[in-house]
Protein backbone atom coordinates (compact mmCIF):
# COMPACT_ATOMS: atom_id res chain seq x y z
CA UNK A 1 -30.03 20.16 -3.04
CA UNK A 2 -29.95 16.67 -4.68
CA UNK A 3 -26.73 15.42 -6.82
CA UNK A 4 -27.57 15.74 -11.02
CA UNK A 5 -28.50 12.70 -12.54
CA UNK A 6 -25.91 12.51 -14.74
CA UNK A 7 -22.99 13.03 -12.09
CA UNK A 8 -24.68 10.77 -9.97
CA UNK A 9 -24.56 7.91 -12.44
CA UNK A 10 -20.86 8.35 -12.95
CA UNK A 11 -19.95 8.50 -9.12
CA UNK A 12 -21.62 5.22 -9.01
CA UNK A 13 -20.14 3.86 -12.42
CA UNK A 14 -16.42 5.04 -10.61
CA UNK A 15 -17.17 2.91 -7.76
CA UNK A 16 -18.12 -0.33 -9.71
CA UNK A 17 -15.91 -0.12 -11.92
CA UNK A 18 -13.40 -0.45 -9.04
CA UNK A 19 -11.65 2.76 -9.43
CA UNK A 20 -13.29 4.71 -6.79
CA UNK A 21 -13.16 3.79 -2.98
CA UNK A 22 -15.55 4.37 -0.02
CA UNK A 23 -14.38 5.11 3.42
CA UNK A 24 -15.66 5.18 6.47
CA UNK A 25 -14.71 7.80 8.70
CA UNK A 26 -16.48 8.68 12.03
CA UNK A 27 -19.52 6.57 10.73
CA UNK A 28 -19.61 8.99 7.56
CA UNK A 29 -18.86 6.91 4.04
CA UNK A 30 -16.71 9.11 2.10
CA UNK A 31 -16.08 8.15 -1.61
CA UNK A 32 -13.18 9.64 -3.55
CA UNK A 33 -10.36 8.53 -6.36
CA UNK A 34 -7.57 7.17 -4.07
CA UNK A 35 -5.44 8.62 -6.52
CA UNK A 36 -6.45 12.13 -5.14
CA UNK A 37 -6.89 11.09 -1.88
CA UNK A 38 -3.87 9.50 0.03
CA UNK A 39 -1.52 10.40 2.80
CA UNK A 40 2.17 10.25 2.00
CA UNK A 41 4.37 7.45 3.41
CA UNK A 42 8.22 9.09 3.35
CA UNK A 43 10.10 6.88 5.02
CA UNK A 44 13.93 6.11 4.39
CA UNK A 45 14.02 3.55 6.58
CA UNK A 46 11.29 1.49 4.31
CA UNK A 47 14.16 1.47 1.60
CA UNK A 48 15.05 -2.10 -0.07
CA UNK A 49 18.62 -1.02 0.28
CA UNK A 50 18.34 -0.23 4.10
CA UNK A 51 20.27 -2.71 6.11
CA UNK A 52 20.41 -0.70 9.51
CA UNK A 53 18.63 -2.06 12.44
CA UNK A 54 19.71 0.14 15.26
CA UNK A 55 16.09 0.99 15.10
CA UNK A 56 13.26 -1.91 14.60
CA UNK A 57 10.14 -0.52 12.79
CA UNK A 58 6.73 -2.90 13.45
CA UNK A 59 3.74 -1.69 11.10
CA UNK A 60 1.16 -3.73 13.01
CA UNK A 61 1.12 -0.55 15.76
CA UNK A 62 -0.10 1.97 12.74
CA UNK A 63 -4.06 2.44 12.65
CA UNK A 64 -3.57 2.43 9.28
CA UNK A 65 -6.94 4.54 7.44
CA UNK A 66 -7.26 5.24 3.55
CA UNK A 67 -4.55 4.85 0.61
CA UNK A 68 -1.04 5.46 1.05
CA UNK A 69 1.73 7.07 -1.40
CA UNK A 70 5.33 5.70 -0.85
CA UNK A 71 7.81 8.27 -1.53
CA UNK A 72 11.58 7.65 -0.78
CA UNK A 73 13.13 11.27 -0.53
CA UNK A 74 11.80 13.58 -3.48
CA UNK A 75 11.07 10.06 -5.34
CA UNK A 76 7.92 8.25 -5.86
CA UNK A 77 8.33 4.51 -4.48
CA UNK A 78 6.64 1.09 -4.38
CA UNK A 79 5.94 -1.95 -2.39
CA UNK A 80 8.64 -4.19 -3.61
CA UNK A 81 7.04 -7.38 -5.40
CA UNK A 82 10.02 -9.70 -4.20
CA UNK A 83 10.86 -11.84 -1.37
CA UNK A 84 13.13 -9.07 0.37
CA UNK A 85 16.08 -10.60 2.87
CA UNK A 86 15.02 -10.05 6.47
CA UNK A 87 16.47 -7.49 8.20
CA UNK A 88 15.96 -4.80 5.91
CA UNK A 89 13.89 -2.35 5.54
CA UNK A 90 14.04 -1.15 8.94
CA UNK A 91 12.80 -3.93 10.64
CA UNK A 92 13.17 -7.88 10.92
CA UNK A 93 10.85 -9.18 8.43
CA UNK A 94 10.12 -7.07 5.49
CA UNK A 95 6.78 -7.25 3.89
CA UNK A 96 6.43 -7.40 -0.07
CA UNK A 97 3.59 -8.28 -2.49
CA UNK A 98 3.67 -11.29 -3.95
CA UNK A 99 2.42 -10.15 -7.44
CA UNK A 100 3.14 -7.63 -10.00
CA UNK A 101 2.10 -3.93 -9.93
CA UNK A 102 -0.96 -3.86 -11.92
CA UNK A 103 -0.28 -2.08 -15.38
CA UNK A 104 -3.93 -0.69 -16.31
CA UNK A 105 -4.59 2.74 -14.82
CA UNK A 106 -7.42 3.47 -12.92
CA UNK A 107 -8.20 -0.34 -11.69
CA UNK A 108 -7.75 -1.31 -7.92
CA UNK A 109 -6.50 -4.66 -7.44
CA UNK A 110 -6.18 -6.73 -4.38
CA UNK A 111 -2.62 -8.36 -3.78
CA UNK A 112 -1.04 -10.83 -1.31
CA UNK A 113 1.52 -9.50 1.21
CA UNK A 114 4.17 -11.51 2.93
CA UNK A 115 7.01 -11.96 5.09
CA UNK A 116 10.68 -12.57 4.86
CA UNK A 117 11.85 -14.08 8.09
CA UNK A 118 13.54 -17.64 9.33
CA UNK A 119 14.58 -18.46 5.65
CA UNK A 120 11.16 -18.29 4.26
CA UNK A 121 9.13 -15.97 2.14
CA UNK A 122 6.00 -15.95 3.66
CA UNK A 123 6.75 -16.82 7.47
CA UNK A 124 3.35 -15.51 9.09
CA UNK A 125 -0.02 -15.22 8.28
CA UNK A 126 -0.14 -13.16 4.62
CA UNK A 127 -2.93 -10.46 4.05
CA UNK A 128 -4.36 -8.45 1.42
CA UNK A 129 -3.83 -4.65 0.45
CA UNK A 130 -5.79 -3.17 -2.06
CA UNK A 131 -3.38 -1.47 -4.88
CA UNK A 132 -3.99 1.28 -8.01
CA UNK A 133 -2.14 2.59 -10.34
CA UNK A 134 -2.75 6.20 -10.88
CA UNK A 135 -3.14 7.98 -14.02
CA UNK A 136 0.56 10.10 -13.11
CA UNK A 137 2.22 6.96 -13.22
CA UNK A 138 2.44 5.98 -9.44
CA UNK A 139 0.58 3.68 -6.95
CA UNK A 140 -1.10 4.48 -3.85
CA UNK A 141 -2.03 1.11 -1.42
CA UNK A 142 -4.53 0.42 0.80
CA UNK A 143 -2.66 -0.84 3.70
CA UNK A 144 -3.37 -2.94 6.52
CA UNK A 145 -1.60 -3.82 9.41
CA UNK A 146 0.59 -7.24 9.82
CA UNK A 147 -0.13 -10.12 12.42
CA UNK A 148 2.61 -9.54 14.34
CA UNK A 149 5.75 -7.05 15.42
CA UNK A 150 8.44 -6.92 13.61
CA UNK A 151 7.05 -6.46 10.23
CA UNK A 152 7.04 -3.32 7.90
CA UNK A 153 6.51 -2.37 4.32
CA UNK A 154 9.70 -2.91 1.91
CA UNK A 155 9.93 0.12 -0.50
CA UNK A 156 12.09 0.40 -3.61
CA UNK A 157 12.44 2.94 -6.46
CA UNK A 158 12.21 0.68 -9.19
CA UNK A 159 9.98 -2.59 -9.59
CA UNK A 160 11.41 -5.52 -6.90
């Protein structure tokens, strides 16, 4: 049984219109809205306004797969969009993106992540994560792991 014509055109309108993502998983593409198809991140620790470090956190050890919703508690969160200090976070240098939140719904955007550590913003080696805001209001990410240990996501509650 074949997809209709007509729903088959707007799957592949969704996916070049960049609101749709395809991923593989056990050599199988998958293609869904990332907005209704994430994993939750809850994580305290990831908090802006964490300053313990009796335990370091490293996100380069996650086999990070798909999108990603930051919640801190009950409450929807976001990768901060500041240079965060080091040593927050839950780890030694906290990664943030180095542009705004997109604002239009529905688009996925690519942004630059980077480090705080040694007095500098951007320490080692950035990368890109994919980012969307969702039609509730919230962003889901398409995360990748750092270069090195210790470096972990910076979440806040408000834009950073």
């Amino acid at each position: 049984m074949g997809v209709p014509g007509g729903l088959l055109l707007l799957l592949i309108l969704q996916i070049f219109t960049g609101s749709m993502d395809c991923i593989n998983n056990n050599g199988l593409a998958r293609c869904a809205d990332p907005c209704d198809n994430y994993t939750v991140l809850n994580d305290d620790w990831r908090s802006v306004n964490n300053t313990m470090n009796n335990i370091i956190h490293c996100d380069r050890n996650i086999n990070w797969q798909g999108w990603y919703r930051l919640f801190l508690g009950q409450t929807s969160a976001h990768i901060a969009e500041r240079c965060v200090e080091e040593n927050r976070c839950g780890t030694h240098a906290p990664l943030f993106i180095t542009q705004s939140h997109p604002t239009q719904s529905g688009e996925i955007v690519a942004r630059t992540v980077c480090n705080a550590w040694s007095n500098s913003c951007c320490r080692f080696r950035s990368h890109t994560i994919h980012v969307k805001l969702c039609y509730g209001n919230y962003y889901v990410y398409k995360l990748v792991a750092p270069s090195v240990c210790n470096l972990a996501y910076c979440a806040g509650i408000v834009p950073f």
